[in-house]
Protein backbone atom coordinates (compact mmCIF):
# COMPACT_ATOMS: atom_id res chain seq x y z
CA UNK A 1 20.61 114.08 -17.48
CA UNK A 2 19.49 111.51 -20.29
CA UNK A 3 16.61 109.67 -19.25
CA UNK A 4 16.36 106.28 -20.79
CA UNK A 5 13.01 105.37 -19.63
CA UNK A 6 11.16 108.34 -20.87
CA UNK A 7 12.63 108.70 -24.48
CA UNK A 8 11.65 104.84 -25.12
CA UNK A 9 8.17 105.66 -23.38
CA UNK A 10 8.05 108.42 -26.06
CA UNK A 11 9.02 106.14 -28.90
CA UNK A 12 6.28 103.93 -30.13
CA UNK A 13 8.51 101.20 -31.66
CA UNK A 14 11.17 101.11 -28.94
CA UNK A 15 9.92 97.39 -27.86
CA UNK A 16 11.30 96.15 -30.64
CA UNK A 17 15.29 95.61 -30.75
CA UNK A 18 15.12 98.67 -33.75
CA UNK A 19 19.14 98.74 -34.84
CA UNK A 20 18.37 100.44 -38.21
CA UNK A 21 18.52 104.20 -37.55
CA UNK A 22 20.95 104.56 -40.58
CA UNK A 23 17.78 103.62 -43.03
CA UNK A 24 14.85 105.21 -41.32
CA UNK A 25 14.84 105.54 -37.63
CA UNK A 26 11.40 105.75 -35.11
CA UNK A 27 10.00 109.14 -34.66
CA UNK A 28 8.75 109.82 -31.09
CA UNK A 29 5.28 110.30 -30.16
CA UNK A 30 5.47 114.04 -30.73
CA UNK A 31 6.84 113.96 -34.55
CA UNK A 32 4.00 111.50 -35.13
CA UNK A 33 1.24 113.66 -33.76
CA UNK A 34 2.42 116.40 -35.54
CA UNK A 35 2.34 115.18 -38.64
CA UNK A 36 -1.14 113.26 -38.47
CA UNK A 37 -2.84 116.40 -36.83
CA UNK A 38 -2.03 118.80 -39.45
CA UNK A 39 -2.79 116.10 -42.09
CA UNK A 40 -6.41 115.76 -40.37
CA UNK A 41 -6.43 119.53 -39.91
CA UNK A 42 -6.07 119.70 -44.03
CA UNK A 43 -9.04 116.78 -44.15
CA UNK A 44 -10.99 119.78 -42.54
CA UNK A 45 -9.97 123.02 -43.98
CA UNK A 46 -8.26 121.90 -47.06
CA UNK A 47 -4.61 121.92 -47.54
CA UNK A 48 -4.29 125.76 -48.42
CA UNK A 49 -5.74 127.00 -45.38
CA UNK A 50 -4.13 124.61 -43.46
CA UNK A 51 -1.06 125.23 -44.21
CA UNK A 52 -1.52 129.25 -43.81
CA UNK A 53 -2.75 128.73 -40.54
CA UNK A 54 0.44 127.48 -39.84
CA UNK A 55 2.72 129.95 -41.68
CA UNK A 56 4.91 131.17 -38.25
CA UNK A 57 5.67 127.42 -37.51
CA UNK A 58 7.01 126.80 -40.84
CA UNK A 59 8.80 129.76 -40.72
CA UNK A 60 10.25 129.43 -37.60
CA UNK A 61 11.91 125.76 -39.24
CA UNK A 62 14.52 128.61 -40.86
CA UNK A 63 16.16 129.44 -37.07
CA UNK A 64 15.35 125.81 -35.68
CA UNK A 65 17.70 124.64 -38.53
CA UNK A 66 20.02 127.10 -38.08
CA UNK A 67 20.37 126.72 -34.80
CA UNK A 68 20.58 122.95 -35.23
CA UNK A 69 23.34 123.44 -37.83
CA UNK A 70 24.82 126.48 -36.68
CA UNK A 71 24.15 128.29 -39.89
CA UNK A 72 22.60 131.66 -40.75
CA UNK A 73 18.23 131.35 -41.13
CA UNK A 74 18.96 132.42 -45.11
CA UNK A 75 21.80 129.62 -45.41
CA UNK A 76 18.18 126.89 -44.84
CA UNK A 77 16.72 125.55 -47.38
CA UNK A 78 14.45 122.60 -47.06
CA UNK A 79 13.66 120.22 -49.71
CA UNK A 80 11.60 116.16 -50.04
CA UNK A 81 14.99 114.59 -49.33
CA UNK A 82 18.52 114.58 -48.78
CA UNK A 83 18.62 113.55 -52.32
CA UNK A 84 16.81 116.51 -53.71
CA UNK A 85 18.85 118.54 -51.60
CA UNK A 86 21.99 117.04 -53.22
CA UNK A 87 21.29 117.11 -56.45
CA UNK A 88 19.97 120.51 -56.39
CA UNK A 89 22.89 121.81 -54.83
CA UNK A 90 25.65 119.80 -56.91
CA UNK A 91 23.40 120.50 -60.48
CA UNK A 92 23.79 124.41 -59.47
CA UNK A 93 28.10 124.21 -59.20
CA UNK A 94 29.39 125.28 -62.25
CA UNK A 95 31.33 122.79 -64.48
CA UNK A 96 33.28 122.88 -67.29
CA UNK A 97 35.65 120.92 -69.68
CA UNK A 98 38.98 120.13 -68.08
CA UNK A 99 37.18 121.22 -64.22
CA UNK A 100 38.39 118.45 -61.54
CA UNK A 101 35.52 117.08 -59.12
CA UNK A 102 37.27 115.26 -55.62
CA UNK A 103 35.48 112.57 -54.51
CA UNK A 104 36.30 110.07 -51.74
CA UNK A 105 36.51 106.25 -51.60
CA UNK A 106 33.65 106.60 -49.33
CA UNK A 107 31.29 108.56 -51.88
CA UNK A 108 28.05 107.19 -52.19
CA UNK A 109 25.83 106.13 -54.94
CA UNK A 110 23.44 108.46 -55.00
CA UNK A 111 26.27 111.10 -55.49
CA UNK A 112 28.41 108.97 -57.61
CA UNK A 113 25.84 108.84 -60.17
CA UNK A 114 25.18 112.02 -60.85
CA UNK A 115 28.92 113.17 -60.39
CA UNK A 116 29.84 111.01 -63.33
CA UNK A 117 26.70 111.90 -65.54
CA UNK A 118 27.28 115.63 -64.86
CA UNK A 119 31.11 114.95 -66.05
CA UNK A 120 30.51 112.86 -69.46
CA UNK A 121 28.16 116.30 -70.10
CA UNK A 122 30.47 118.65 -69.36
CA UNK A 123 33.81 117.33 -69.74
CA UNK A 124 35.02 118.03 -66.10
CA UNK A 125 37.43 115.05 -64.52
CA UNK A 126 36.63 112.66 -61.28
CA UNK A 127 39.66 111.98 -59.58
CA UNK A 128 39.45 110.10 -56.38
CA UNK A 129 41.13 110.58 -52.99
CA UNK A 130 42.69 107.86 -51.69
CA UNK A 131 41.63 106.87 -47.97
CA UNK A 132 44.56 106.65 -45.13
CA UNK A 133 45.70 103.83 -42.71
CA UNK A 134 42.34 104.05 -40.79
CA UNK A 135 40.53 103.93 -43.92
CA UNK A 136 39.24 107.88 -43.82
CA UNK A 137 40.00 110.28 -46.12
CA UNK A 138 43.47 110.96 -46.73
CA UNK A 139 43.90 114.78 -46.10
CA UNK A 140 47.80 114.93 -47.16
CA UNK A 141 46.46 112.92 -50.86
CA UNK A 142 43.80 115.67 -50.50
CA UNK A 143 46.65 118.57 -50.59
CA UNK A 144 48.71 116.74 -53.14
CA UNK A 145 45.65 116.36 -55.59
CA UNK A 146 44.23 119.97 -55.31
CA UNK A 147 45.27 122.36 -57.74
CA UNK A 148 43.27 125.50 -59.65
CA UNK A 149 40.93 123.33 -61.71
CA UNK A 150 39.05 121.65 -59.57
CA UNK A 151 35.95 123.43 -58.55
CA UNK A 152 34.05 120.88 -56.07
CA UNK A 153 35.74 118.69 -53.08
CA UNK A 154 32.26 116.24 -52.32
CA UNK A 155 33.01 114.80 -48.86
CA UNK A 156 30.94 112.23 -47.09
CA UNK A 157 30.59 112.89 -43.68
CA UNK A 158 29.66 109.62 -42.59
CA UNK A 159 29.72 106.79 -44.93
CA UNK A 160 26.49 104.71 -45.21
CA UNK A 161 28.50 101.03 -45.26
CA UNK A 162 30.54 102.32 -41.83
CA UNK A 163 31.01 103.60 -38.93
CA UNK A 164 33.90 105.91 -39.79
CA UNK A 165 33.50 109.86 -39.29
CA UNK A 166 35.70 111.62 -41.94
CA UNK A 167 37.47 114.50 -40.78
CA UNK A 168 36.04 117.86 -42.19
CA UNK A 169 37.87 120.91 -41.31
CA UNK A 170 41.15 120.04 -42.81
CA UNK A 171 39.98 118.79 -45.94
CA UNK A 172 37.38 122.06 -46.08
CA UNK A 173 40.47 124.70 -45.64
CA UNK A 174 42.96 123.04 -48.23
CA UNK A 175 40.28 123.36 -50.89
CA UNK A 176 39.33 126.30 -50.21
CA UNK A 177 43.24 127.67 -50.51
CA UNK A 178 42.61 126.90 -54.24
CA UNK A 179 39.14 128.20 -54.35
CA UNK A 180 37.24 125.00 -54.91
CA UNK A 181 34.01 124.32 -53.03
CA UNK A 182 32.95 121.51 -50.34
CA UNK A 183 30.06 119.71 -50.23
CA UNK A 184 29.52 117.88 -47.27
CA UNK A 185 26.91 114.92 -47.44
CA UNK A 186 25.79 114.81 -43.69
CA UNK A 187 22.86 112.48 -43.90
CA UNK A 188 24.00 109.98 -41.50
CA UNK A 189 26.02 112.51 -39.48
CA UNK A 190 22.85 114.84 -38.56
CA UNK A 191 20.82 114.11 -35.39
CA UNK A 192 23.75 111.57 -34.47
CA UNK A 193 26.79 113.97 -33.95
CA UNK A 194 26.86 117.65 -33.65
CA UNK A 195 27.22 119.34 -37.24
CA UNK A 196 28.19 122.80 -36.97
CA UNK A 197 28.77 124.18 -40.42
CA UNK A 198 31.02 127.17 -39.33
CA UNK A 199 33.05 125.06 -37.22
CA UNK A 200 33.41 122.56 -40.38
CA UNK A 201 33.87 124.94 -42.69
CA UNK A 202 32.02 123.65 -45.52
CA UNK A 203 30.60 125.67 -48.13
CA UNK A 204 27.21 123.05 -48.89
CA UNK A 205 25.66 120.35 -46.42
CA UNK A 206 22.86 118.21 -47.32
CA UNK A 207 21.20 115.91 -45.33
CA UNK A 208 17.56 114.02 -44.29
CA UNK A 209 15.14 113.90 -41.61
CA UNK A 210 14.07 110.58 -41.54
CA UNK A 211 17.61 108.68 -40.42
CA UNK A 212 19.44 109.87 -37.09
CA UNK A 213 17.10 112.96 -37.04
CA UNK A 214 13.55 110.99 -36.03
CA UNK A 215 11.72 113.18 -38.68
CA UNK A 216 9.29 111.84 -41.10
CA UNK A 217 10.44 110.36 -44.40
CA UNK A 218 10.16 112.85 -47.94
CA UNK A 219 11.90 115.32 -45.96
CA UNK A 220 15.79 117.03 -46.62
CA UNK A 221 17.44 120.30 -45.67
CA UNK A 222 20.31 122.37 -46.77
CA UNK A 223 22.79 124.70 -46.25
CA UNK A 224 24.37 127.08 -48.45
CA UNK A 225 26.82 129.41 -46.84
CA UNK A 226 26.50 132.99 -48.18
CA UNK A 227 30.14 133.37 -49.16
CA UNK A 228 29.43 130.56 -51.92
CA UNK A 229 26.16 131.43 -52.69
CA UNK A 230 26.96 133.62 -55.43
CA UNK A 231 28.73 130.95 -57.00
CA UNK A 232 26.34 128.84 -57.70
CA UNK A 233 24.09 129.00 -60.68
CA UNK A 234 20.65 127.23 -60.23
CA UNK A 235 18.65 125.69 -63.00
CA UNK A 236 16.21 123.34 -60.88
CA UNK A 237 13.90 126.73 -59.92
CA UNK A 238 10.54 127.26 -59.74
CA UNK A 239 8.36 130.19 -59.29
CA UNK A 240 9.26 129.61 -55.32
CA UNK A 241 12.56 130.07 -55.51
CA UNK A 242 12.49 132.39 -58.81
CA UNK A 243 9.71 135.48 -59.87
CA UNK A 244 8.71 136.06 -62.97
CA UNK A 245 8.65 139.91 -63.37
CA UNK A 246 8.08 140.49 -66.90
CA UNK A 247 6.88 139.07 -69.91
CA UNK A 248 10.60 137.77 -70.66
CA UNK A 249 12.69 138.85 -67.16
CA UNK A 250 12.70 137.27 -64.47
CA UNK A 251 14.80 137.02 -60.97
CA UNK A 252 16.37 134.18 -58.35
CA UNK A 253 15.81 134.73 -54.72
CA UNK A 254 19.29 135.82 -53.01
CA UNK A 255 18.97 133.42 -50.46
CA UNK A 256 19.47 129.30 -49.91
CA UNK A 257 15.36 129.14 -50.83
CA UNK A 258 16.38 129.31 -54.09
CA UNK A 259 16.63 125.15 -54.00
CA UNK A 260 13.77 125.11 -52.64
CA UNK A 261 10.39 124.21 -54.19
CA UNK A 262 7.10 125.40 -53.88
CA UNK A 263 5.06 122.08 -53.02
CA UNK A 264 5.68 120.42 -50.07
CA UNK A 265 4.14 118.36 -47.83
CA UNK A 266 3.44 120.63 -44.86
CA UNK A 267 2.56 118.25 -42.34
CA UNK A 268 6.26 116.15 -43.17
CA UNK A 269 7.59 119.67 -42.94
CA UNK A 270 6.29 120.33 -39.48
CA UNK A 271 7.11 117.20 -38.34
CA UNK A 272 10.89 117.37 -39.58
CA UNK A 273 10.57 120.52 -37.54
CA UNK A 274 9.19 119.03 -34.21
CA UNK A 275 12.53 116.24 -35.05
CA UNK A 276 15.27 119.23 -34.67
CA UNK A 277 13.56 120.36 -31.84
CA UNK A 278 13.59 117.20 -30.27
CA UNK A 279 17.43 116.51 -30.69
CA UNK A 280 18.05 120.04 -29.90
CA UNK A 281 16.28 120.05 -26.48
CA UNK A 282 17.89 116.64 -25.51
CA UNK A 283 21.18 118.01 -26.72
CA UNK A 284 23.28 117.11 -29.55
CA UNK A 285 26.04 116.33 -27.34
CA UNK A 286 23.99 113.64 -25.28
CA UNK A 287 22.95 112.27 -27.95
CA UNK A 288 26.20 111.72 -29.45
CA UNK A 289 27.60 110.13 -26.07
CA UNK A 290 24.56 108.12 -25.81
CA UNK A 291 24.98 106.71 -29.87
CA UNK A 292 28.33 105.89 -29.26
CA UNK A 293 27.78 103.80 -25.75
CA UNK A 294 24.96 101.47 -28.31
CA UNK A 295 27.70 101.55 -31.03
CA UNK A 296 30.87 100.68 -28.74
CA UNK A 297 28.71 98.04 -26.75
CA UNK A 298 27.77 96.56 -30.24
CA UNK A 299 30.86 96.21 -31.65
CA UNK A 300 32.43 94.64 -28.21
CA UNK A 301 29.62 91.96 -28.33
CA UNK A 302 29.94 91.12 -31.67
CA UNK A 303 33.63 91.03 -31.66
CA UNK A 304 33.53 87.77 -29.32
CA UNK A 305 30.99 85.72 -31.61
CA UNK A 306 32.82 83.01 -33.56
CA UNK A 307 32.93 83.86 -36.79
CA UNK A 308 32.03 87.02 -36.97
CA UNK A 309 34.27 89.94 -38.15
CA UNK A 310 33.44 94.18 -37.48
CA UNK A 311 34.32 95.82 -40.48
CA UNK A 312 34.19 99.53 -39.37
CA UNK A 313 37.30 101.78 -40.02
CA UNK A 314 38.04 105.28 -38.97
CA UNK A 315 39.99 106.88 -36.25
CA UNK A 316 36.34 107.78 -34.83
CA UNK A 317 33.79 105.59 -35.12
CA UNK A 318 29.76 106.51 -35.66
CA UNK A 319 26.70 104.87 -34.28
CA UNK A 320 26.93 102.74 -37.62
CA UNK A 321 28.21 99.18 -36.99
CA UNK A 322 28.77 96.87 -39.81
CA UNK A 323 30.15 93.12 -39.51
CA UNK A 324 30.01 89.15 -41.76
CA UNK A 325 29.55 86.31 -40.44
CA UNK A 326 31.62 83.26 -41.73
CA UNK A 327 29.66 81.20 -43.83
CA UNK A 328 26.53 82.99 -43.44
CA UNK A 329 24.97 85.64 -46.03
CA UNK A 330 24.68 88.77 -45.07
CA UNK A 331 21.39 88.68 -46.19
CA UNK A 332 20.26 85.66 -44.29
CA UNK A 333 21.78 87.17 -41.54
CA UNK A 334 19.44 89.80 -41.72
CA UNK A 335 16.49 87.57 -41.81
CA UNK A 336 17.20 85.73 -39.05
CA UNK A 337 17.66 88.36 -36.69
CA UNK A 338 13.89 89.52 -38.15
CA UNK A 339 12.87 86.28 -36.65
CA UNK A 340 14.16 87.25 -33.66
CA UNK A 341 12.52 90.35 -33.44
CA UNK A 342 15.46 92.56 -34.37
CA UNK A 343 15.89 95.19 -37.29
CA UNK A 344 18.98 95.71 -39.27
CA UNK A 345 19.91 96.07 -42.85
CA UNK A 346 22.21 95.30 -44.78
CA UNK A 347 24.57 97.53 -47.16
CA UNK A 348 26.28 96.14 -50.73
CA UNK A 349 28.82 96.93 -53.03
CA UNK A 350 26.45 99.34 -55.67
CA UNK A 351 26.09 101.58 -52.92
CA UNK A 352 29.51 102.46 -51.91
CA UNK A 353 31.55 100.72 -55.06
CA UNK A 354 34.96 102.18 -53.84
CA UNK A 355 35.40 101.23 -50.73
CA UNK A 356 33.89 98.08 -50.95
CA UNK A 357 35.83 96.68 -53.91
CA UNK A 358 39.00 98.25 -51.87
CA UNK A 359 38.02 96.41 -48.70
CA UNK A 360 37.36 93.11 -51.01
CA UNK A 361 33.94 92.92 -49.53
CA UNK A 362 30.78 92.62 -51.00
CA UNK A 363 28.02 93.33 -48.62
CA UNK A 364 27.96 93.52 -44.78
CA UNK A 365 25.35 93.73 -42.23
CA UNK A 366 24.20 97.00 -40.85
CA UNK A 367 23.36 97.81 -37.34
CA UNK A 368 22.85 101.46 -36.05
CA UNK A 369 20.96 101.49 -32.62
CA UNK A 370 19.94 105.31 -31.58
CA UNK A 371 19.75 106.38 -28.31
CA UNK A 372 16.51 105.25 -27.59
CA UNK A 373 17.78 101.39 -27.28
CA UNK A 374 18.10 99.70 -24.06
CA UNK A 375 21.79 98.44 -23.52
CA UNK A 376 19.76 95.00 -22.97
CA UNK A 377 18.48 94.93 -26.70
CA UNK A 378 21.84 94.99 -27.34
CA UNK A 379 22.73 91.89 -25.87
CA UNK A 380 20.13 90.40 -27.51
CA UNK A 381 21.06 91.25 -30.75
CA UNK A 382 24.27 90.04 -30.25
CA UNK A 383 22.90 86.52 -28.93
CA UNK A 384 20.79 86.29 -31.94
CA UNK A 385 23.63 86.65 -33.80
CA UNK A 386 25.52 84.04 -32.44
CA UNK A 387 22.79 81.68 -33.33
CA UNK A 388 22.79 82.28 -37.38
C-alpha cells in the first residue's frame, strides 16, 4: 500500500509544490545521507580507502540495476550521466558511408547532435520517422523505411517536451528483422514506468539517476544486451574498461564495463544505488499508478483554466505535462508560479527541433510532479496558474 505521508516525510523538499521531476527530481532522506556520509567518510580516510571499504556495495549496483531493468549484471554499465552513457554507446555502433540512422520526430538534442556530426564524418544518412495520429512514432512508417542499410533505430522512450510514451516492442522487432540495432533513450522513462529491457526488446538503453530515479546528479547507467555486444566497437576506453598487456597489445573487457570509466564519484555512485533501491522496494508499478494520478489530475485542472491549452500527445501519456497560456510567455509563466512557491520548467524548440516545428510551437511549460506530491499541491499549481 503507497503511503503518502511517509514518502513526503522522507523527502526533504516535498513542502514545496516541486513539479519538475523531468529536470532533476528530490532525493529522499536516504539517497542524501548516503552520499554525504561516504563523502565525509573520504574527508577521513581519503578517497581510495574509502571507496575500497565499500567495494561489495558498489558491486552489488551490477544486480540492483539489473534487477531494476531486468537485464543481465554484465549488460550494467554505469557512467557520470545519461549523456555519457549515450554517447558512449552510439560513438561505439559502427557507421559507414551510405549506412541509414532512424531517428524519431521526438529525438532529442543531445542525441541529435551527435547523430548528425557522426554522419557528416562518416557518410551514413538520417532519415526521420514520421510520428502517427497521436503524435508517437509511426511503427507502419517504421516498417516501410527499414531496409539492409540502416544499422541503428535511436528511439526515445519518453520525449523530454511531452508526456507521450512511444511504443517499444514493435518498433524493436521490425529492426531487428533487418539486423539494425535499437537504442532506447529511457531517461525520463526510468524510475517513472517500469523498463524491462527483455520485455522491450532493445538492444541499448541509456538513462540518468537524477530525474524520475531520485538519485544524485553526475550519475547514468546502461545496458548493453549481450547479443549486440559484439557488435559494437568502442573507442571511448580507458584502462577500466581496456588492459594493457603488452608493450603494443592490449584487450577490451567482454562485458557492458567496457563504457565504463575508471573515475567516478563513489559517493554519487552509492547514492544512485540507494535511488534503485528505493523505487524498487516501493515498486515500479506503484509508482507508475501513483505518477500518472499527479499527471491525469494536472492535466484535468489545467484543461479548465481560460486560456490555457495541454499540449501532450500519445496514446499513453507520462508523468510529463506540458501546456501555453494565451498571451502569456512560457517563460513568465514559469516565474510566476516561482513566486508562488511552485517549480516547473520550461522546454523550447532547440531541444526537441522536430516535433516542435511540426506542432508549430515554440516553447511550452513543463510540469512533472512525482509521486511524492500531495494531490493538494496540485490544485495549487493549477490556481496559480490561473492567476498569470
Amino acid at each position: 500500500m503507497f503511503d503518502l505521508a511517509s514518502v513526503r516525510a522522507d523527502t526533504p523538499g516535498a513542502a514545496r509544490v516541486f513539479l519538475d521531476s523531468a529536470g532533476s527530481s528530490l532525493p529522499p532522506s536516504s539517497v542524501l545521507d548516503e552520499v554525504i556520509g561516504h563523502l565525509r567518510r573520504e574527508a577521513e580516510v581519503g578517497g581510495y580507502v574509502a571507496a575500497q571499504e565499500r567495494a561489495a556495495d558498489l558491486d552489488a549496483g551490477y544486480e540492483v540495476f539489473a534487477r531494476l531493468l531486468g537485464a543481465e549484471r554484465d549488460e550494467i554499465a554505469f557512467t557520470d550521466s545519461a549523456t555519457r552513457s549515450w554517447l558512449s554507446v552510439f560513438d561505439a555502433v559502427p557507421l559507414a558511408v551510405g549506412d541509414r540512422v532512424l531517428v524519431t520526430e521526438a529525438e532529442y538534442a543531445g542525441n541529435a547532435v551527435p547523430i548528425l556530426a557522426r554522419a557528416a564524418e562518416t557518410g551514413a544518412v538520417v532519415d526521420v520517422i514520421p510520428s502517427d495520429v497521436h503524435g508517437q512514432v509511426d511503427v507502419d512508417a517504421v516498417r516501410a523505411l527499414l531496409d539492409e542499410r540502416v544499422k541503428l533505430v535511436s528511439l526515445v522512450h519518453v520525449p523530454t517536451n511531452g508526456g507521450l510514451v512511444n511504443p517499444v516492442r514493435p518498433v524493436a522487432d521490425a529492426a531487428h528483422e533487418v539486423g539494425a540495432l535499437v537504442l532506447l533513450d529511457a531517461c525520463q522513462s526510468v524510475g517513472q514506468l517500469p523498463v524491462h529491457v527483455g520485455e522491450l526488446g532493445v538492444d541499448l538503453l541509456t538513462g540518468t539517476g537524477r530525474k524520475w530515479l531520485r538519485g544524485p546528479r553526475g550519475t547514468g547507467f546502461l545496458v548493453v544486451r549481450r547479443d549486440a555486444r559484439e557488435r559494437l566497437r568502442p573507442r571511448l576506453v580507458d584502462l577500466h574498461g581496456g588492459e594493457w598487456t603488452g608493450e603494443r597489445e592490449f584487450r577490451f573487457r567482454d562485458d557492458a564495463r567496457v563504457l565504463e570509466l575508471w573515475e567516478c564519484s563513489v559517493a554519487d555512485r552509492l547514492g544512485l544505488i540507494t535511488a534503485a533501491r528505493y523505487a524498487l522496494d516501493l515498486g515500479l508499478d506503484t509508482i507508475t499508478a501513483e505518477v500518472a494520478d499527479r499527471a491525469d489530475r494536472l492535466r484535468a485542472g489545467l484543461r479548465e483554466v481560460p486560456g490555457v491549452e495541454v499540449h501532450d500527445l500519445g496514446a499513453r501519456h507520462a508523468g510529463l505535462v506540458t501546456f501555453t497560456k494565451q498571451g502569456t510567455d512560457p517563460g513568465e509563466v514559469r516565474e510566476h508560479l516561482a513566486a508562488h512557491g511552485v517549480t516547473v520548467t520550461t522546454s523550447g524548440l532547440s531541444s526537441t527541433r522536430l516535433d516542435m516545428t511540426r506542432r508549430g510551437l515554440t516553447t511550452v511549460v513543463r510540469a512533472s510532479p512525482h509521486y511524492f506530491v500531495d494531490p493538494a499541491q496540485l490544485d495549487e499549481a493549477v490556481a496559480a496558474v490561473g492567476t498569470a
